[in-house]
N, C-alpha and C. Protein backbone atom coordinates (compact mmCIF):
# COMPACT_ATOMS: atom_id res chain seq x y z
N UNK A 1 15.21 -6.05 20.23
CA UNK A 1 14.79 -4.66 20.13
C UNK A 1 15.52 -3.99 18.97
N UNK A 2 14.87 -3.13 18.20
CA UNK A 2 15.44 -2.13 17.03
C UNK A 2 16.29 -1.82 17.52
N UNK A 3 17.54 -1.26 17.07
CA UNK A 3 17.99 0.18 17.32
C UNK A 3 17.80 1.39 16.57
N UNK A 4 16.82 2.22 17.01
CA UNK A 4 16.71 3.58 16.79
C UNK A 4 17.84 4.72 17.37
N UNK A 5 18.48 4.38 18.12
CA UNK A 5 19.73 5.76 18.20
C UNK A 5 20.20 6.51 17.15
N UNK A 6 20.53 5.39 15.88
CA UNK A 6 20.98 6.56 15.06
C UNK A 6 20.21 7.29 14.02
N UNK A 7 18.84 6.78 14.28
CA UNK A 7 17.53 7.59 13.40
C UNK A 7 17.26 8.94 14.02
N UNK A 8 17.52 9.72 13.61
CA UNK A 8 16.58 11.32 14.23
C UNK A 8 15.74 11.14 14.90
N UNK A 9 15.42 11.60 15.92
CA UNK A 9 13.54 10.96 16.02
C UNK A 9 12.89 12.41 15.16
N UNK A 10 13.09 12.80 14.57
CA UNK A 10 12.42 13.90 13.58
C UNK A 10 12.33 13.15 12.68
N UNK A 11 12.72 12.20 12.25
CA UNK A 11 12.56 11.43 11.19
C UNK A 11 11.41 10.38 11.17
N UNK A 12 11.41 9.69 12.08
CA UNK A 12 10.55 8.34 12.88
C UNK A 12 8.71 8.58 12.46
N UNK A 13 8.18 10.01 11.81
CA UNK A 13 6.98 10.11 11.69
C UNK A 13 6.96 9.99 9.94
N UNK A 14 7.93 10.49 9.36
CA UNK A 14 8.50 10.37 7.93
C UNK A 14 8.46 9.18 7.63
N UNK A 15 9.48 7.88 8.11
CA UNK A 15 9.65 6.96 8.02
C UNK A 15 8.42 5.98 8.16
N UNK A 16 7.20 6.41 9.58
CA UNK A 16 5.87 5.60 9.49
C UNK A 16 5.17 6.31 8.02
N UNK A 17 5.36 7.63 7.61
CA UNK A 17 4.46 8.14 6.33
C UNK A 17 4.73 7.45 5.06
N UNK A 18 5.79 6.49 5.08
CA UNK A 18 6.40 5.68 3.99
C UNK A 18 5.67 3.99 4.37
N UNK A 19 6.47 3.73 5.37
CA UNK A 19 5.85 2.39 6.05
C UNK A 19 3.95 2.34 5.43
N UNK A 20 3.41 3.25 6.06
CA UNK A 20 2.08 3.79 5.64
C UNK A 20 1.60 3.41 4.68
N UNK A 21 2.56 3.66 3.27
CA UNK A 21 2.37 3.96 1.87
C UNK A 21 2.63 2.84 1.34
N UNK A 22 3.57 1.86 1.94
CA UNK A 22 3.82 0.57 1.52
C UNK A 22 2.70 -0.38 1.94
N UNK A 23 1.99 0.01 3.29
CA UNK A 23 0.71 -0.59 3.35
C UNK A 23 -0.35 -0.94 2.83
N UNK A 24 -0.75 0.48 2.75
CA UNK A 24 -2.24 1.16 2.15
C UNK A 24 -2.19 0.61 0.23
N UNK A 25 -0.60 0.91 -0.37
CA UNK A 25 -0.61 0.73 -1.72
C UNK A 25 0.42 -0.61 -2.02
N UNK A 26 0.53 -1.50 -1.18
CA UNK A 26 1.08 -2.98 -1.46
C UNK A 26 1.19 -3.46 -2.76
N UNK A 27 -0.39 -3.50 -3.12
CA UNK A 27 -0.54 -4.07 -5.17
C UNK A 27 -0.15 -3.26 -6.19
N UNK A 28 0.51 -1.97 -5.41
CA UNK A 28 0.99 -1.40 -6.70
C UNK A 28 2.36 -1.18 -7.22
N UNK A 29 2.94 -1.28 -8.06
CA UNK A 29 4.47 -1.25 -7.99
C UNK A 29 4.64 0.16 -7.04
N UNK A 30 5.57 -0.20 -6.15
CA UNK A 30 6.60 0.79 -5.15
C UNK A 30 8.10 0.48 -5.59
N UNK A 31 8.42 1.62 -5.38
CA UNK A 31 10.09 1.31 -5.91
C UNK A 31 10.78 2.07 -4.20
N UNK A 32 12.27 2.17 -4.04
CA UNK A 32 13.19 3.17 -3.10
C UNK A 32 12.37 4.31 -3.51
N UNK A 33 12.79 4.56 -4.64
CA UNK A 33 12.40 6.08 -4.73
C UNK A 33 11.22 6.72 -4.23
N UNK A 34 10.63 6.47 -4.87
CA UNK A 34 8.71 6.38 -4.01
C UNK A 34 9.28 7.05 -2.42
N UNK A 35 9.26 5.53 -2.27
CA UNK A 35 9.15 5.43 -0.56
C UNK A 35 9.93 6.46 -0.09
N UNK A 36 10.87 6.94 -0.49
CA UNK A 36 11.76 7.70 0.00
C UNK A 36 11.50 8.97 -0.02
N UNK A 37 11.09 8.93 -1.33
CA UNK A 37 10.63 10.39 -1.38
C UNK A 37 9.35 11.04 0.06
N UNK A 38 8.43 9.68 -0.46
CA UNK A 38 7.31 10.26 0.90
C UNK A 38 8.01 10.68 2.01
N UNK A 39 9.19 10.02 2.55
CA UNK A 39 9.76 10.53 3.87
C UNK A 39 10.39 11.47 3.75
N UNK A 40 11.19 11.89 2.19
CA UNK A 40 11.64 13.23 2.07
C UNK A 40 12.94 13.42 2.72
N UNK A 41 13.59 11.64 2.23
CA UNK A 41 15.50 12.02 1.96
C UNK A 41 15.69 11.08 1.16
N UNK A 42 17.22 10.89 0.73
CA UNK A 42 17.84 9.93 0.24
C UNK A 42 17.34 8.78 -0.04
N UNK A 43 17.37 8.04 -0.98
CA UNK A 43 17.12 6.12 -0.86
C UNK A 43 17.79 5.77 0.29
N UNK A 44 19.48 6.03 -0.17
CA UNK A 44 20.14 5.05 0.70
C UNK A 44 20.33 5.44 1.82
N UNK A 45 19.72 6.57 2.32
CA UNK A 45 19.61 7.10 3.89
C UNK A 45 18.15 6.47 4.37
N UNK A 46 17.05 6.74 3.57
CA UNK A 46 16.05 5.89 3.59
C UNK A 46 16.41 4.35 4.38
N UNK A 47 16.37 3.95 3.11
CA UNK A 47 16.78 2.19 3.31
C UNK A 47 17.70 1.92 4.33
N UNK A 48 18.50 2.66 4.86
CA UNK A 48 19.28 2.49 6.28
C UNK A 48 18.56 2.82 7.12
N UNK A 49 17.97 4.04 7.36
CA UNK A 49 16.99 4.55 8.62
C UNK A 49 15.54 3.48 8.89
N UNK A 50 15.12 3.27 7.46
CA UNK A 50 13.92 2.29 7.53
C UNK A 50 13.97 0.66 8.08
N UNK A 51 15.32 0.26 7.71
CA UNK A 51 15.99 -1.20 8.46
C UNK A 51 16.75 -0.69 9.66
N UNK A 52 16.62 0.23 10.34
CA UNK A 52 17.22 0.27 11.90
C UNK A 52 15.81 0.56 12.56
N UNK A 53 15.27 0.82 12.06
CA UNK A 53 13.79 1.05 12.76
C UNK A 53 12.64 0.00 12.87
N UNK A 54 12.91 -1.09 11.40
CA UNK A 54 11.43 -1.63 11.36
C UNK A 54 12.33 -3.31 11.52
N UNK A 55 13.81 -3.26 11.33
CA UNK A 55 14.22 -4.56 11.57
C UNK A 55 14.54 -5.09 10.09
N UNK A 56 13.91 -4.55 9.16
CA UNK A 56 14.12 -5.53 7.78
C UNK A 56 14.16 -4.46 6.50
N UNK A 57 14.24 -4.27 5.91
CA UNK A 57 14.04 -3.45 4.45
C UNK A 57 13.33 -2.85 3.68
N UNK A 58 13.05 -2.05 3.14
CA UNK A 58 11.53 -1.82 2.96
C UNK A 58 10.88 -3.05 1.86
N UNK A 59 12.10 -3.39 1.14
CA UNK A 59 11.70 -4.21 -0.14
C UNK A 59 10.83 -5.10 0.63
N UNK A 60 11.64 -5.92 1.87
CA UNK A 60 11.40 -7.39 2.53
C UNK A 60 9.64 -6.76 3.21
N UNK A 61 10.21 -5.83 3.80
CA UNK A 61 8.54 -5.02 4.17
C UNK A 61 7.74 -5.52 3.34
N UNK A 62 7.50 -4.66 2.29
CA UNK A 62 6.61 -5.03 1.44
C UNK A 62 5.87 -6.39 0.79
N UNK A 63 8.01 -7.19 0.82
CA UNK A 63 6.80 -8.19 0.69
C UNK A 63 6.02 -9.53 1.16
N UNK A 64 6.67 -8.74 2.96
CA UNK A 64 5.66 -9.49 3.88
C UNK A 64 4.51 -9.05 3.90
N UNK A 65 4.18 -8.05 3.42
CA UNK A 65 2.77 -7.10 3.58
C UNK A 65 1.80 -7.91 2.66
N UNK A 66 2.87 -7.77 1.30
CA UNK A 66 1.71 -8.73 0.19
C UNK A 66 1.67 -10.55 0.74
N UNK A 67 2.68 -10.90 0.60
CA UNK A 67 2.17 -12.19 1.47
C UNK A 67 1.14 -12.22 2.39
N UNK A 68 1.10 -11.82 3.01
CA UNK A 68 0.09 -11.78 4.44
C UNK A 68 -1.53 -11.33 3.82
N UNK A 69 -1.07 -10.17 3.03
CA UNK A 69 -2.71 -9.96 2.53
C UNK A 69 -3.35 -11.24 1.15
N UNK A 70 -2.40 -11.94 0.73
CA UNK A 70 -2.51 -13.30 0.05
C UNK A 70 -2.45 -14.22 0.45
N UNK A 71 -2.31 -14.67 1.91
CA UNK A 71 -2.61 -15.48 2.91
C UNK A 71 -4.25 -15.33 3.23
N UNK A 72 -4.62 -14.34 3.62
CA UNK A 72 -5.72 -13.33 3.79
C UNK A 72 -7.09 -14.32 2.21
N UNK A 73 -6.53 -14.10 1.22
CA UNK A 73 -7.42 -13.72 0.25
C UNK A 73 -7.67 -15.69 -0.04
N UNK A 74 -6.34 -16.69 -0.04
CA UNK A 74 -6.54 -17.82 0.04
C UNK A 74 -7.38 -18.55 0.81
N UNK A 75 -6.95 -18.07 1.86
CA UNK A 75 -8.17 -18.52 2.82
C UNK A 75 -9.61 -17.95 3.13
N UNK A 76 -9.88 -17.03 2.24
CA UNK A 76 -11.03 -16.75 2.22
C UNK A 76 -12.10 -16.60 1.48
N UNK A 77 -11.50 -17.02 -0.06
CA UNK A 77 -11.94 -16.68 -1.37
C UNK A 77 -11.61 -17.92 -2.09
N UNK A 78 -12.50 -17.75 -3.13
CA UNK A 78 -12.21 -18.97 -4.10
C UNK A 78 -11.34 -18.46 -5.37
N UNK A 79 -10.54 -17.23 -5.01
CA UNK A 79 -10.00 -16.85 -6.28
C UNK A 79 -8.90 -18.41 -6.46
N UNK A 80 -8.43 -17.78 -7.79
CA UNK A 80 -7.23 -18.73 -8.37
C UNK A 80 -6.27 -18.17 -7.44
N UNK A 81 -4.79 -19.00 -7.49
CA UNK A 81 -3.53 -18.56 -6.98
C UNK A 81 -2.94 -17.33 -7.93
N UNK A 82 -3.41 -17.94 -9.26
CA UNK A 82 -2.77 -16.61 -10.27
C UNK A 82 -3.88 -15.28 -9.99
N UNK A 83 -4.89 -15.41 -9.93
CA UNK A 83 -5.85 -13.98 -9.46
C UNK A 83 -5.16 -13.66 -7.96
N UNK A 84 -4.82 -14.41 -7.05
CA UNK A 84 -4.44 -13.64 -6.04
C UNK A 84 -3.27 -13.12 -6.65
N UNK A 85 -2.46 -13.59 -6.72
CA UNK A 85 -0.74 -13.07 -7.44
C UNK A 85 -0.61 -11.84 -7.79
N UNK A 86 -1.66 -11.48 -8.42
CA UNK A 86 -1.92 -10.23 -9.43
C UNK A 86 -2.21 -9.09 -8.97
N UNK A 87 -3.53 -9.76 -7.54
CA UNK A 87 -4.04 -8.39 -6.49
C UNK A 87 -3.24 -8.05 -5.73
N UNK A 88 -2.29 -8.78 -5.37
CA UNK A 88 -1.63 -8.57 -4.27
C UNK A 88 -0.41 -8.00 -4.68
N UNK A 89 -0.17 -7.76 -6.08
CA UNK A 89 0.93 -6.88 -6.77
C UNK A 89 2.09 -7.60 -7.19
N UNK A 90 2.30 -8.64 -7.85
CA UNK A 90 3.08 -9.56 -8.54
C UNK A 90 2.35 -9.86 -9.72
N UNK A 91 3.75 -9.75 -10.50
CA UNK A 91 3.26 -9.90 -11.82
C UNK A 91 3.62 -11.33 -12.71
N UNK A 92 4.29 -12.14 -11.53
CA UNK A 92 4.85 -13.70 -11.97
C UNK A 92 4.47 -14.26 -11.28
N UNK A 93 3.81 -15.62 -11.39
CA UNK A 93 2.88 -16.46 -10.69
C UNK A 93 4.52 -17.04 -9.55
N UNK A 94 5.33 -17.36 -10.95
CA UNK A 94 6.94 -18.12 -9.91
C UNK A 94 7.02 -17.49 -9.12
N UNK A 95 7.75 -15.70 -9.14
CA UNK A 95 8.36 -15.22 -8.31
C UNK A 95 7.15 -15.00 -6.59
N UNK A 96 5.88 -15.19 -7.17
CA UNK A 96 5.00 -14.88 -6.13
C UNK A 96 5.10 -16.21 -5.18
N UNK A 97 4.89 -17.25 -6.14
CA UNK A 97 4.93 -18.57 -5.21
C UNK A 97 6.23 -18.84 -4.67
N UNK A 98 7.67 -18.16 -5.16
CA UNK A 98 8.47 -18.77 -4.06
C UNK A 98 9.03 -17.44 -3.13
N UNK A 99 8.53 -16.38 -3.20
CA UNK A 99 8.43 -15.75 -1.95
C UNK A 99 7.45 -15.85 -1.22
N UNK A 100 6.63 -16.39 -1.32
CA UNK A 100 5.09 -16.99 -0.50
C UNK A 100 5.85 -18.57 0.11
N UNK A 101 6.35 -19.36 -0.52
CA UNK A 101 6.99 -20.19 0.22
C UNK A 101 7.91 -19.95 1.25
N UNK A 102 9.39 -18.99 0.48
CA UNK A 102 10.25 -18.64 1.23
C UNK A 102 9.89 -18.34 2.81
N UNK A 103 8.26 -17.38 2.93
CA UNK A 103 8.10 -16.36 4.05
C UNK A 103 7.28 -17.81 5.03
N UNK A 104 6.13 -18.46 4.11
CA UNK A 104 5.06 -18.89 4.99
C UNK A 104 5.44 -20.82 5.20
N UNK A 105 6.56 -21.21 4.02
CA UNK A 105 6.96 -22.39 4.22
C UNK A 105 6.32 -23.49 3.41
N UNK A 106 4.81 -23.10 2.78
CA UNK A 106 4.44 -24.09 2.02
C UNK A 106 4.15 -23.34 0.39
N UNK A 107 3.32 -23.99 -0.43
CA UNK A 107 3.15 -23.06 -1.61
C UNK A 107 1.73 -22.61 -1.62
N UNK A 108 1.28 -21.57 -2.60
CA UNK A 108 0.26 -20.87 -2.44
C UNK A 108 -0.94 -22.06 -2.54
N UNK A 109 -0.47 -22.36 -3.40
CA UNK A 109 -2.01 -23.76 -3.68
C UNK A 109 -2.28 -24.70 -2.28
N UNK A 110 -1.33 -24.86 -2.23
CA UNK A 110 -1.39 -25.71 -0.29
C UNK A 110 -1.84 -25.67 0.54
N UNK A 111 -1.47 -24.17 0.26
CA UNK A 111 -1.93 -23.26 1.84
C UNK A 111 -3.25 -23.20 1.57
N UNK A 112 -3.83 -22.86 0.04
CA UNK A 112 -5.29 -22.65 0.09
C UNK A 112 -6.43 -23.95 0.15
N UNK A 113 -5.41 -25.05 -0.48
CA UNK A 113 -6.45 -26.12 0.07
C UNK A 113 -6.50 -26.74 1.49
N UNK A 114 -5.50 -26.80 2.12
CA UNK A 114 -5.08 -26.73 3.63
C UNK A 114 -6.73 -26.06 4.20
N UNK A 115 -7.07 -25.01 3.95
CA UNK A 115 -7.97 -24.24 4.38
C UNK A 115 -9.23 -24.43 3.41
N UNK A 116 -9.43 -25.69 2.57
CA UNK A 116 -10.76 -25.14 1.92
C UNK A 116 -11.36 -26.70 2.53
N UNK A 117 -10.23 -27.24 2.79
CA UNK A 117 -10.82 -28.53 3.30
C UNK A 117 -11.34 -28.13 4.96
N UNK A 118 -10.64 -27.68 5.88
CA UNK A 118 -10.63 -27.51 6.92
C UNK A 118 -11.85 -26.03 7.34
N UNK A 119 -11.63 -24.73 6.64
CA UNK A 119 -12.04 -23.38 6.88
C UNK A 119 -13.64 -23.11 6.64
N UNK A 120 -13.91 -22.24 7.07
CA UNK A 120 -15.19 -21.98 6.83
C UNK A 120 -15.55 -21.74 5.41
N UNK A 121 -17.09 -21.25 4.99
CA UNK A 121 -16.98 -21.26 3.24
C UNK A 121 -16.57 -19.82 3.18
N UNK A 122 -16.54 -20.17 1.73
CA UNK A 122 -15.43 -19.25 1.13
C UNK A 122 -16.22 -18.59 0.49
N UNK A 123 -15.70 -17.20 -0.26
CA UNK A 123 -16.41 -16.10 -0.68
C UNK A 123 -16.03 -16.26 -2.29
N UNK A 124 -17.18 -16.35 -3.13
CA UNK A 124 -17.33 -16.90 -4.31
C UNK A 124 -16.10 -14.99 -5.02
N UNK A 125 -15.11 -15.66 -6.00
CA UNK A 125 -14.60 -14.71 -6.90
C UNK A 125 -15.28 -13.62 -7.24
N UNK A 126 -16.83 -13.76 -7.78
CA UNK A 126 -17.46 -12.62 -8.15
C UNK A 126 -17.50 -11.78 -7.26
N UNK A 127 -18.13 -12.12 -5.76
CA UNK A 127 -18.17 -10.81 -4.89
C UNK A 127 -17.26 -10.80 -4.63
N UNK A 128 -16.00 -11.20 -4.48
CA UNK A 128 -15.25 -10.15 -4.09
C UNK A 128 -14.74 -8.95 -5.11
N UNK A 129 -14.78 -9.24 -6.32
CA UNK A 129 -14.42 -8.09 -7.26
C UNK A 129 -15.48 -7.58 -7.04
N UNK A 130 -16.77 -7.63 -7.25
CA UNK A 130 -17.97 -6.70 -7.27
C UNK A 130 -18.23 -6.36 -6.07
N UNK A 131 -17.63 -6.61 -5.19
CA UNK A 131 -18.02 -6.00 -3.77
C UNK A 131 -16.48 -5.08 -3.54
N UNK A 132 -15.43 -5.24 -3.94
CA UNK A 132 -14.42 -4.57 -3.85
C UNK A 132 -13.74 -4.83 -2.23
N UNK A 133 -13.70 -6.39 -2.45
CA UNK A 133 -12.89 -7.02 -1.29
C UNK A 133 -11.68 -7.34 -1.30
N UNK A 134 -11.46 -7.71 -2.53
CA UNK A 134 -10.06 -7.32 -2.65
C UNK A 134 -8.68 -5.61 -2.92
N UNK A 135 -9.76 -4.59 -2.51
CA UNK A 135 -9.14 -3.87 -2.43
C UNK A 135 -9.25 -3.09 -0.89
N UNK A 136 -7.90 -2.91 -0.44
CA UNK A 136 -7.81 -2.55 0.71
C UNK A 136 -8.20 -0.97 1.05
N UNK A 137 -8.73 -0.17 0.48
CA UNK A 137 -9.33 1.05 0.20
C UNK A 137 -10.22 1.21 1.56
N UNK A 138 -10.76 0.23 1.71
CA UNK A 138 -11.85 0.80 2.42
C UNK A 138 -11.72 0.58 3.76
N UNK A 139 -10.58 -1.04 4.12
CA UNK A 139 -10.15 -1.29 5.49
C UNK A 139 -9.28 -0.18 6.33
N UNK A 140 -8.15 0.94 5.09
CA UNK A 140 -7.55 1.56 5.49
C UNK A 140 -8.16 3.20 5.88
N UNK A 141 -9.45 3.01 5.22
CA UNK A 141 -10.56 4.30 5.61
C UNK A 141 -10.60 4.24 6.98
N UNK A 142 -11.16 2.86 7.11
CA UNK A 142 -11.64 2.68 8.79
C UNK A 142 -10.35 2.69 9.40
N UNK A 143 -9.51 2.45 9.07
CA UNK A 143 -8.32 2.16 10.08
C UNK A 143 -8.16 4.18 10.24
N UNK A 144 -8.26 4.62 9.50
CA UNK A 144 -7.04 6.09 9.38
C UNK A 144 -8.62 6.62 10.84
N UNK A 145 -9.88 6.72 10.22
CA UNK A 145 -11.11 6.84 11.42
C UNK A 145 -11.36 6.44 12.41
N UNK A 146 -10.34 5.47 12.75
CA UNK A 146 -10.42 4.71 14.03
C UNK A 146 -9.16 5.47 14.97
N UNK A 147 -7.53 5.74 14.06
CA UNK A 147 -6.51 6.37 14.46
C UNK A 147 -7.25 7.95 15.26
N UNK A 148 -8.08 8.61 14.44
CA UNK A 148 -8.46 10.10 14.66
C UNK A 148 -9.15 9.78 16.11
N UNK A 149 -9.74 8.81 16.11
CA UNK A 149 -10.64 8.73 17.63
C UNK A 149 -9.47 8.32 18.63
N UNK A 150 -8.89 7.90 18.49
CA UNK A 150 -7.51 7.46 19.84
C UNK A 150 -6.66 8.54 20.03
């Protein structure tokens, strides 16, 4: 279990409005500051309140977020490893493939043939840029329209 005791809970809706922002905008460079600002204190009060609450960092946050949505795009697309790299907000094929190892244990190419041999078919590169599947814009529409009804 977290420990939240020493977070405000006045804070705890601040801290999801950041979490939020690291979601919704994953592929785009985020820095402390950013994030911090959305919650509206400090970095380094930030980055302490945000790792007693969520368990890990915002950095590490983030970039389980992009992993996972490049897990997502391998197994479902015929992009390249370097076209995913790029959507998913890395700008070095290395540093992408060995935090994609570090988190998921194998390398990006692996994982995607792992699944092209085994997975259902895959969604040809073109539509997904021309259909705008690789941008999370529209999953987080429905998600924020789905929150208002609960």
């Amino acid at each position: 279990m977290v420990e939240t005791a020493r977070v405000p809970g006045e804070l705890l809706p601040h801290l999801r409005r950041a979490r939020d922002l690291a979601d919704r905008d994953y592929a785009r460079t985020l820095d402390l500051g950013e994030l911090a600002a959305t919650a509206g204190v400090s970095k380094y009060h930030f980055l302490r309140c945000f790792a007693a609450v969520y368990g890990r960092t915002p950095g590490v946050y983030l970039a389980e977020r992009r992993v996972e949505r490049a897990q997502d795009l391998l197994r479902a697309t015929n992009l390249t490893v370097t076209e995913i790299c790029h959507l998913v907000g890395y700008t070095s094929v290395g540093s992408f493939s060995a935090k994609f190892r570090q988190l998921v244990g194998t390398s990006p190419s692996v994982y995607q043939a792992k699944f092209a041999e085994h997975g259902a078919p895959r969604i040809p590169g073109c539509y997904v840029f021309m259909h705008g599947l690789s941008d999370r814009n529209a999953a987080i529409s429905e998600k924020r329209g789905r929150s208002r009804r609960t």
